[in-house]
PDB file of N, CA and C in Angstrom:
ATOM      1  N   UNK A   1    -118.992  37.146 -18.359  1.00  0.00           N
ATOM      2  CA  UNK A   1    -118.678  38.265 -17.491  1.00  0.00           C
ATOM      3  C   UNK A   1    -119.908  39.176 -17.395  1.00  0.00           C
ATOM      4  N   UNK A   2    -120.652  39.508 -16.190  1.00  0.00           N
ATOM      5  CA  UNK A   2    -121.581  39.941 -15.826  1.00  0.00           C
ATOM      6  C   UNK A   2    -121.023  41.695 -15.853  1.00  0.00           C
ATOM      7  N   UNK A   3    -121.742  42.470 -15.935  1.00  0.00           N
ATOM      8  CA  UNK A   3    -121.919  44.277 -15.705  1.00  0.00           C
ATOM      9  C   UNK A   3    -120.516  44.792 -15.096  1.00  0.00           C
ATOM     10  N   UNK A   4    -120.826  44.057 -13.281  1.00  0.00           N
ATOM     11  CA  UNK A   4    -120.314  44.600 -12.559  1.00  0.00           C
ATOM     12  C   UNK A   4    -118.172  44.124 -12.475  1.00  0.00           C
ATOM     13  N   UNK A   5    -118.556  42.712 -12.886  1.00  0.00           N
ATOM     14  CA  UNK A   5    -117.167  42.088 -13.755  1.00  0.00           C
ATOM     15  C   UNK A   5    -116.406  43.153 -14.166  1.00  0.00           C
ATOM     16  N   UNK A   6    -117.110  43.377 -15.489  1.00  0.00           N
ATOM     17  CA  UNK A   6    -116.762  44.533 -16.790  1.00  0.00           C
ATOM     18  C   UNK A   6    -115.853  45.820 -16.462  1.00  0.00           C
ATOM     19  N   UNK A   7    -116.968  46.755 -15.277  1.00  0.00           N
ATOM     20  CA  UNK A   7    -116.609  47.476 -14.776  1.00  0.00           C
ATOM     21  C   UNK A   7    -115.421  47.349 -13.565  1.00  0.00           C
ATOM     22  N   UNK A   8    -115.372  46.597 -12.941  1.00  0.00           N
ATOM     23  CA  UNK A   8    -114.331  46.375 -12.328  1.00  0.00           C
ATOM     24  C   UNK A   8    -112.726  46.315 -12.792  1.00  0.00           C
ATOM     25  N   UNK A   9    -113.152  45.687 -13.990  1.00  0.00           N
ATOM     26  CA  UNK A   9    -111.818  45.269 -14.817  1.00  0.00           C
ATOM     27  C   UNK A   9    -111.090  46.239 -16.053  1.00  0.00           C
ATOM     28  N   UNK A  10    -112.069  47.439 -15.684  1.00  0.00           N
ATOM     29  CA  UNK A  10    -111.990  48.486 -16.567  1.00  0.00           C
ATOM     30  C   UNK A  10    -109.984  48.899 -16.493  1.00  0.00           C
ATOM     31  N   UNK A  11    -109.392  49.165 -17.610  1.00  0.00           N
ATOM     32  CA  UNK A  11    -108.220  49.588 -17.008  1.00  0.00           C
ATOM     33  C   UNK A  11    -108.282  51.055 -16.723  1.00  0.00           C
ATOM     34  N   UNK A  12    -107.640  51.525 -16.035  1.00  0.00           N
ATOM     35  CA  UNK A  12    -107.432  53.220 -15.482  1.00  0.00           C
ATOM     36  C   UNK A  12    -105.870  53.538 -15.846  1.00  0.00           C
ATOM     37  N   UNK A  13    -106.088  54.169 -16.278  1.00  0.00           N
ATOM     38  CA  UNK A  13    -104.464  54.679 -16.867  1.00  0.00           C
ATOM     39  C   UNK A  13    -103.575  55.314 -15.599  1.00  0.00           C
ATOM     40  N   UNK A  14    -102.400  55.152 -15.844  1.00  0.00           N
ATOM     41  CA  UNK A  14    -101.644  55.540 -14.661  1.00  0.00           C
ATOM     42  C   UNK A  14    -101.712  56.810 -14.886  1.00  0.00           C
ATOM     43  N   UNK A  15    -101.221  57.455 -15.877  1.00  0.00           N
ATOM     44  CA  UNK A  15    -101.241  58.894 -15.513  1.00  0.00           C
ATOM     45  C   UNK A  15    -102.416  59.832 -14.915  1.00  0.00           C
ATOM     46  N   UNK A  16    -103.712  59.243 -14.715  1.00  0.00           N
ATOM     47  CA  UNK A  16    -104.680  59.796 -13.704  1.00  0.00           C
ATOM     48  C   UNK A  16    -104.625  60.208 -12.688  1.00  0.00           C
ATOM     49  N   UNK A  17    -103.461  59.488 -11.812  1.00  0.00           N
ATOM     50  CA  UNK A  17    -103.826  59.504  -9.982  1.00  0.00           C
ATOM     51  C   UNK A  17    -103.129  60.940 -10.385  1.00  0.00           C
ATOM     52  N   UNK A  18    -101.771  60.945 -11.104  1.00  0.00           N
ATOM     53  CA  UNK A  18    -101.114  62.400 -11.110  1.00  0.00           C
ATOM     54  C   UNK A  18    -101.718  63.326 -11.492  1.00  0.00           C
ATOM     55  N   UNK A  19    -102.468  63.698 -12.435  1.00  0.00           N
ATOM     56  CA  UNK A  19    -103.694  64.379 -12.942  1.00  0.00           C
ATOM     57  C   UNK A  19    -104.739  64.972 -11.840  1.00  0.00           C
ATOM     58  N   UNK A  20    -104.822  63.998 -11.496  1.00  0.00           N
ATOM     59  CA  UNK A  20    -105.982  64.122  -9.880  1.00  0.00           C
ATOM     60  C   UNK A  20    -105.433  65.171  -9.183  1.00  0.00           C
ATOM     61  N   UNK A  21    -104.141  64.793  -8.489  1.00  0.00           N
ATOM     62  CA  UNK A  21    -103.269  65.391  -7.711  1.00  0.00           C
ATOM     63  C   UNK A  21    -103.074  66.862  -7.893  1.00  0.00           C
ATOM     64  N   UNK A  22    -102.826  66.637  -9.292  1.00  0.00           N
ATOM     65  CA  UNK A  22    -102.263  68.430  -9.883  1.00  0.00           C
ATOM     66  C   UNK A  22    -103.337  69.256  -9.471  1.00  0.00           C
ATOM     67  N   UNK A  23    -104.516  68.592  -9.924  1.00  0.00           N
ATOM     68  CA  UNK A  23    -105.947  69.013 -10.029  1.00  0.00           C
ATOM     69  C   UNK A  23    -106.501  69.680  -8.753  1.00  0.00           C
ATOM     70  N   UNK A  24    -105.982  68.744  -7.683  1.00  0.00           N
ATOM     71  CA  UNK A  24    -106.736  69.190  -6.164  1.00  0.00           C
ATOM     72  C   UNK A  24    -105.520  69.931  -5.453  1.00  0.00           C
ATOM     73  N   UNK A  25    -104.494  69.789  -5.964  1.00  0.00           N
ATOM     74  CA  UNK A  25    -103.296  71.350  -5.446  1.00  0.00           C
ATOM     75  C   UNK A  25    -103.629  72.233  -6.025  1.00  0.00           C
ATOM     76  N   UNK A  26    -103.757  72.577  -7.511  1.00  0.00           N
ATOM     77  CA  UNK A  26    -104.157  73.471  -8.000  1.00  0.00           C
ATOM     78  C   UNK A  26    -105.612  74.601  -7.394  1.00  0.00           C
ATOM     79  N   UNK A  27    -106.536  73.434  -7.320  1.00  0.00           N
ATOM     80  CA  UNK A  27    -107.773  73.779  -6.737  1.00  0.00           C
ATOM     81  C   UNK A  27    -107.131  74.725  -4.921  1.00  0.00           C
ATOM     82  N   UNK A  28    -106.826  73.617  -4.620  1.00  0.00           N
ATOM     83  CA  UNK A  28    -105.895  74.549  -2.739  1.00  0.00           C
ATOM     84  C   UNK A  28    -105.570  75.760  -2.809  1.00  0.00           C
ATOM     85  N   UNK A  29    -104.750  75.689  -3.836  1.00  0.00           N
ATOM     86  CA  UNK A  29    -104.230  77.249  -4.158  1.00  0.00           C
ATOM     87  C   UNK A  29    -104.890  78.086  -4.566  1.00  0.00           C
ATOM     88  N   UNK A  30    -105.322  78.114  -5.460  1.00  0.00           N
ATOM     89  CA  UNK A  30    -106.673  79.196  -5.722  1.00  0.00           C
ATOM     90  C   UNK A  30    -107.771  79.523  -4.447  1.00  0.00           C
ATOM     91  N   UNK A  31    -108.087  78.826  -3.714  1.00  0.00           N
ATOM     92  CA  UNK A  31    -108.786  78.630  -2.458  1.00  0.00           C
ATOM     93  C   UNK A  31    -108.419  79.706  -1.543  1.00  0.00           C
ATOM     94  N   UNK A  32    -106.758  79.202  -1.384  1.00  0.00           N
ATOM     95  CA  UNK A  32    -106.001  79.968  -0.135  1.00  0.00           C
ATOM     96  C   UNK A  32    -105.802  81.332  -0.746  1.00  0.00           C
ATOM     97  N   UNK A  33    -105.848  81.471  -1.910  1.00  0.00           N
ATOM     98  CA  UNK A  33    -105.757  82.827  -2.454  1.00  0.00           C
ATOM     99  C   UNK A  33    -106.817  83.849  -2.388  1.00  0.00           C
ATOM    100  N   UNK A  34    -107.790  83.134  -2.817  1.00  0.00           N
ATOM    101  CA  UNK A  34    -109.084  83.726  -3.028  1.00  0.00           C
ATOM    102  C   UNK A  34    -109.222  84.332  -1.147  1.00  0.00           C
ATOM    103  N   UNK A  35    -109.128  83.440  -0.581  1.00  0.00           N
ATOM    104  CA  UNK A  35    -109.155  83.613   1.158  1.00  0.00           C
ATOM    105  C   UNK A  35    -108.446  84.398   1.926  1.00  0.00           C
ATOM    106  N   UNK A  36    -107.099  84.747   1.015  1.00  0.00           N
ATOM    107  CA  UNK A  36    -105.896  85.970   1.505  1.00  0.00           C
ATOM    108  C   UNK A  36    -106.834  86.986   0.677  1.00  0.00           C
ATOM    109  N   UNK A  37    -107.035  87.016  -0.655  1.00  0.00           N
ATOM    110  CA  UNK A  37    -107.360  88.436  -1.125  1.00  0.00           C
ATOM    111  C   UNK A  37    -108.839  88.583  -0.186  1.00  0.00           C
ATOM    112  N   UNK A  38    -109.535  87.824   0.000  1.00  0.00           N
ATOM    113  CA  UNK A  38    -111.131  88.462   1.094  1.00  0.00           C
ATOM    114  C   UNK A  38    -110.582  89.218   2.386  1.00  0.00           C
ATOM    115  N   UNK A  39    -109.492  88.099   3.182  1.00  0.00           N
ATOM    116  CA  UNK A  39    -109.509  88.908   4.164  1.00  0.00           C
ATOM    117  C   UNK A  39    -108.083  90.410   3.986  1.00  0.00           C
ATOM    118  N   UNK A  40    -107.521  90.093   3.423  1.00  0.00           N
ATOM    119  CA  UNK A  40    -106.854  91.760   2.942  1.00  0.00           C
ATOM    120  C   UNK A  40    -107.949  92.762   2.428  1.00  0.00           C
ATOM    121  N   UNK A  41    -108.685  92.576   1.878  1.00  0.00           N
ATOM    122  CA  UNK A  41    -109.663  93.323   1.742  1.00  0.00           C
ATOM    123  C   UNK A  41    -110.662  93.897   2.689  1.00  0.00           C
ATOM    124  N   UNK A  42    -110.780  92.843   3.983  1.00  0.00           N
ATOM    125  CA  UNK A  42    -111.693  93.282   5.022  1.00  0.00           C
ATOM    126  C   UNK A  42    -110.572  93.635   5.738  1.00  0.00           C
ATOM    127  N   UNK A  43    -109.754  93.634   6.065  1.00  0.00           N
ATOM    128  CA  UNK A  43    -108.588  94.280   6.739  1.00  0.00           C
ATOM    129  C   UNK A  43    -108.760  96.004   6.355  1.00  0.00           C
ATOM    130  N   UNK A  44    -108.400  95.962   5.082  1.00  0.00           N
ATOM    131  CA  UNK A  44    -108.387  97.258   4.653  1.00  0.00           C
ATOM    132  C   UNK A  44    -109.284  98.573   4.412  1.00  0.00           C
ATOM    133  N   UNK A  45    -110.550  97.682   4.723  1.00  0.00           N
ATOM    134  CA  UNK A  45    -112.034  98.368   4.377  1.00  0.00           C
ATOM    135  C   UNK A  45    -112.629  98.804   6.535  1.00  0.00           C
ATOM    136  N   UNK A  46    -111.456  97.538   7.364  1.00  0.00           N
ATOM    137  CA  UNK A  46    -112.034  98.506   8.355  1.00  0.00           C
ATOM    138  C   UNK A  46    -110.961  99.168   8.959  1.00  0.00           C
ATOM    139  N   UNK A  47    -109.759  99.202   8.454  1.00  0.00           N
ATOM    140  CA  UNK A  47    -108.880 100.427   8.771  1.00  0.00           C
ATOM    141  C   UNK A  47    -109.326 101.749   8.582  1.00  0.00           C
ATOM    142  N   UNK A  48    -110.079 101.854   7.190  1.00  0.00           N
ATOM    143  CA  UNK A  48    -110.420 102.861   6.511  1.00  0.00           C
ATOM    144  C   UNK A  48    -111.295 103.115   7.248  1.00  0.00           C
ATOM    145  N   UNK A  49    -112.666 101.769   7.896  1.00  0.00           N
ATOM    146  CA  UNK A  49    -113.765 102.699   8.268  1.00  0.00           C
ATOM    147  C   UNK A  49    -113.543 103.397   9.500  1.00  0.00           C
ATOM    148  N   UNK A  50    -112.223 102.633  10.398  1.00  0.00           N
ATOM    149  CA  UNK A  50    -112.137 103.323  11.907  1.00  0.00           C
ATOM    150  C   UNK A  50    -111.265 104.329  11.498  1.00  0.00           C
ATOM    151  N   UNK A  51    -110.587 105.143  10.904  1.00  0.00           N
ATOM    152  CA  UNK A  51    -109.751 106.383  10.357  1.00  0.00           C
ATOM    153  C   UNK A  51    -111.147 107.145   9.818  1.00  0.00           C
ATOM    154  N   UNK A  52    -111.752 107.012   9.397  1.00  0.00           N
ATOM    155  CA  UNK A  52    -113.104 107.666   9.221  1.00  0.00           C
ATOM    156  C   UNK A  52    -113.642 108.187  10.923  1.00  0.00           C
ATOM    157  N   UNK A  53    -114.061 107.088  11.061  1.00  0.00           N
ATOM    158  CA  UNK A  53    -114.758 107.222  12.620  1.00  0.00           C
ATOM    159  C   UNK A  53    -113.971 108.177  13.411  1.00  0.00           C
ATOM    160  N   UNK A  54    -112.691 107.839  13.564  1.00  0.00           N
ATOM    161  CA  UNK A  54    -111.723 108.189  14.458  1.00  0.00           C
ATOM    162  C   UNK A  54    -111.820 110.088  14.179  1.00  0.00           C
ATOM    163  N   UNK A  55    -111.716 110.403  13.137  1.00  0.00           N
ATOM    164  CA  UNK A  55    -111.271 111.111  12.710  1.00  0.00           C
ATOM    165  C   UNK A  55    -112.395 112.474  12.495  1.00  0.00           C
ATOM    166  N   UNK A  56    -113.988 111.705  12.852  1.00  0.00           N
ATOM    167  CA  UNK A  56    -114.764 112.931  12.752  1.00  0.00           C
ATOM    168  C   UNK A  56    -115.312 112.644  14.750  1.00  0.00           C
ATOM    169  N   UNK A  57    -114.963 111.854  15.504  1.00  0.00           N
ATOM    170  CA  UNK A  57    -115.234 112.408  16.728  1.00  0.00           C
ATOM    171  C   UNK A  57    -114.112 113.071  17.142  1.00  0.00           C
ATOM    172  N   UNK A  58    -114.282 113.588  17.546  1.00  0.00           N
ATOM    173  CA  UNK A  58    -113.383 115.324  17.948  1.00  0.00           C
ATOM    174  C   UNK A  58    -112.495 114.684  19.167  1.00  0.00           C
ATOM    175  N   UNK A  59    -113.174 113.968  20.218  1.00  0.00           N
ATOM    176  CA  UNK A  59    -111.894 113.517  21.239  1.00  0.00           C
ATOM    177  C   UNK A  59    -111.208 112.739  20.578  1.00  0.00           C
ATOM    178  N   UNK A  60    -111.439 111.724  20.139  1.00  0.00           N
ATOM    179  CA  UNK A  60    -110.225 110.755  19.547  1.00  0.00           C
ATOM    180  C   UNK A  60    -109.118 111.150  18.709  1.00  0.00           C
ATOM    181  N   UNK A  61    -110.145 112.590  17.838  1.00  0.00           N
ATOM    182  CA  UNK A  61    -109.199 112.830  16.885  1.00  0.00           C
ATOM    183  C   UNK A  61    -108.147 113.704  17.667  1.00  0.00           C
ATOM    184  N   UNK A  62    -108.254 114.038  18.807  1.00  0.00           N
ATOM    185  CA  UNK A  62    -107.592 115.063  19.018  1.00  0.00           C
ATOM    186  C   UNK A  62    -106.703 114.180  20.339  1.00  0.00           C
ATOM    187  N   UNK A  63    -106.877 112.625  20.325  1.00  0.00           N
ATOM    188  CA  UNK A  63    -106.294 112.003  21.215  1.00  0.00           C
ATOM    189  C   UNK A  63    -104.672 111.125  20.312  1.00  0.00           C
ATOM    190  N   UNK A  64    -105.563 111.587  18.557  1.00  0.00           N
ATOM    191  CA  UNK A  64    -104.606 110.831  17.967  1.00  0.00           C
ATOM    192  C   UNK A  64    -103.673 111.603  17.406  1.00  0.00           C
ATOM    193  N   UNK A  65    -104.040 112.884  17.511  1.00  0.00           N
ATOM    194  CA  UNK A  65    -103.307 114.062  16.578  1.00  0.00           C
ATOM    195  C   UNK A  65    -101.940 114.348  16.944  1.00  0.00           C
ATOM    196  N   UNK A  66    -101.453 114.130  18.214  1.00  0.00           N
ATOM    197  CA  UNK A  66     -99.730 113.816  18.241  1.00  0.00           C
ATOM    198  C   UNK A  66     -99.251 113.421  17.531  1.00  0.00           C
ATOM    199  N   UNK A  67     -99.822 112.351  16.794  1.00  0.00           N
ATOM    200  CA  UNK A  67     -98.986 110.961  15.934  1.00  0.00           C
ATOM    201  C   UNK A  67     -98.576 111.810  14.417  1.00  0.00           C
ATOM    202  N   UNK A  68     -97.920 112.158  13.890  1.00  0.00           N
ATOM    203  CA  UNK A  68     -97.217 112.999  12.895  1.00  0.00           C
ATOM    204  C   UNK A  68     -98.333 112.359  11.909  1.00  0.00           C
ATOM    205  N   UNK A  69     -98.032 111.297  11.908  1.00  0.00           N
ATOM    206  CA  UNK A  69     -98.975 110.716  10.177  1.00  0.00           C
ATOM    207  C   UNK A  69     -99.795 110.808  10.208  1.00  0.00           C
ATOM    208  N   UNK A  70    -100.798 110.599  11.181  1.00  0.00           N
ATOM    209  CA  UNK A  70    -102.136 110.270  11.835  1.00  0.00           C
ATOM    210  C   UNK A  70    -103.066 111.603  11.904  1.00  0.00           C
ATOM    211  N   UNK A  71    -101.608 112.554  11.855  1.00  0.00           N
ATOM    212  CA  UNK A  71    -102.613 113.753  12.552  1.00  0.00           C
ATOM    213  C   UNK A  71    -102.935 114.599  10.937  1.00  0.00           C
ATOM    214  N   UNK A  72    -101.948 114.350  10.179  1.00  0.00           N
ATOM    215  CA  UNK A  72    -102.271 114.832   8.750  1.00  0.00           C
ATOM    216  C   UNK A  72    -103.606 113.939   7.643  1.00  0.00           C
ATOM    217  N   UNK A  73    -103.812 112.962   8.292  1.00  0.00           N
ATOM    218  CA  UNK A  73    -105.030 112.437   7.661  1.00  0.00           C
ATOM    219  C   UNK A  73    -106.060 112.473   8.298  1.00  0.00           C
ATOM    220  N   UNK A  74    -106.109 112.676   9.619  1.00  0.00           N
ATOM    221  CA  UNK A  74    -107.433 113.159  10.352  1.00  0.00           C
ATOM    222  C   UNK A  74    -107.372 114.858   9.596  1.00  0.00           C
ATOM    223  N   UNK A  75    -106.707 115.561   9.567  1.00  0.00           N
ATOM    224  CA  UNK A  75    -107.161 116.835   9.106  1.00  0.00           C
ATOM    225  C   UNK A  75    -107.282 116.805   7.912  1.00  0.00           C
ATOM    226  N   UNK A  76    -107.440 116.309   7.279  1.00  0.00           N
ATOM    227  CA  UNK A  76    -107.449 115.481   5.659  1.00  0.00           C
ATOM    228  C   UNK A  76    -109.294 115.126   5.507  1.00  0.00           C
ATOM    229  N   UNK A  77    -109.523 113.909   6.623  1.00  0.00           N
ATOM    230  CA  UNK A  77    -110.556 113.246   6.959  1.00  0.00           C
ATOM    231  C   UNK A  77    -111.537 113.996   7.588  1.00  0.00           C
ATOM    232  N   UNK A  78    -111.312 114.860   8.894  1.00  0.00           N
ATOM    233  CA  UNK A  78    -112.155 115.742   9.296  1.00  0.00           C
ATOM    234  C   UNK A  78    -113.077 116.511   8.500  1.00  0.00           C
ATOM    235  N   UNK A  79    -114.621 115.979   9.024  1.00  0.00           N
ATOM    236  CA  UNK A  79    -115.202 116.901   8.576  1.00  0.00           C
ATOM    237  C   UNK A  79    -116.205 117.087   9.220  1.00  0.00           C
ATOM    238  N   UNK A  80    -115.950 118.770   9.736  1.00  0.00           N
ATOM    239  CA  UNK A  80    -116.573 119.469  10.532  1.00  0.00           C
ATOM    240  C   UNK A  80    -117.294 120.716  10.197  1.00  0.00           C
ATOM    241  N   UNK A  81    -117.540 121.364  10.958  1.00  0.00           N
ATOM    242  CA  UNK A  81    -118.493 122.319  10.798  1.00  0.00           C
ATOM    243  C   UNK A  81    -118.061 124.248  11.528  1.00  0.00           C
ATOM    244  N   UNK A  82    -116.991 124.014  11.489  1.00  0.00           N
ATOM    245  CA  UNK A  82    -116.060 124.679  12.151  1.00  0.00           C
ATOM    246  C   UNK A  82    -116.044 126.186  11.161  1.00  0.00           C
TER     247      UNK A  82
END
């Protein structure tokens, strides 16, 4: 029996392919997670930056200031020179 024989005839245990399996779901999930927490995070970082923005130009803020909630965190956020 030559090298490549040898190796061929190697046995592989059954419980591997399942092992494998666990291995590369496991891996998916962490993936898709890691990929929800990035983009919740960029979600949340440009809410914040346009409530910033919004909130120190004077027309917008004063286009958004009806809005009950909106209008207590622009005057929160505002910062002017007034």
């Amino acid at each position: 029996m030559n090298g490549k024989q040898r190796y061929n005839h190697i046995p592989i245990p059954k419980q591997l392919l399942d092992v494998m399996e666990q291995a590369t779901r496991k891996a998916s999930q962490k993936r898709q997670q890691s990929r929800r927490r990035i983009r919740c995070a960029l979600i949340i970082a440009i809410c914040v930056m346009a409530l910033l923005i919004a909130a120190n130009i004077p027309f917008i803020a004063q286009a958004i200031s009806p809005i009950p909630v909106l209008r207590s965190l622009i005057k929160m956020l505002e910062i002017s020179s007034k």
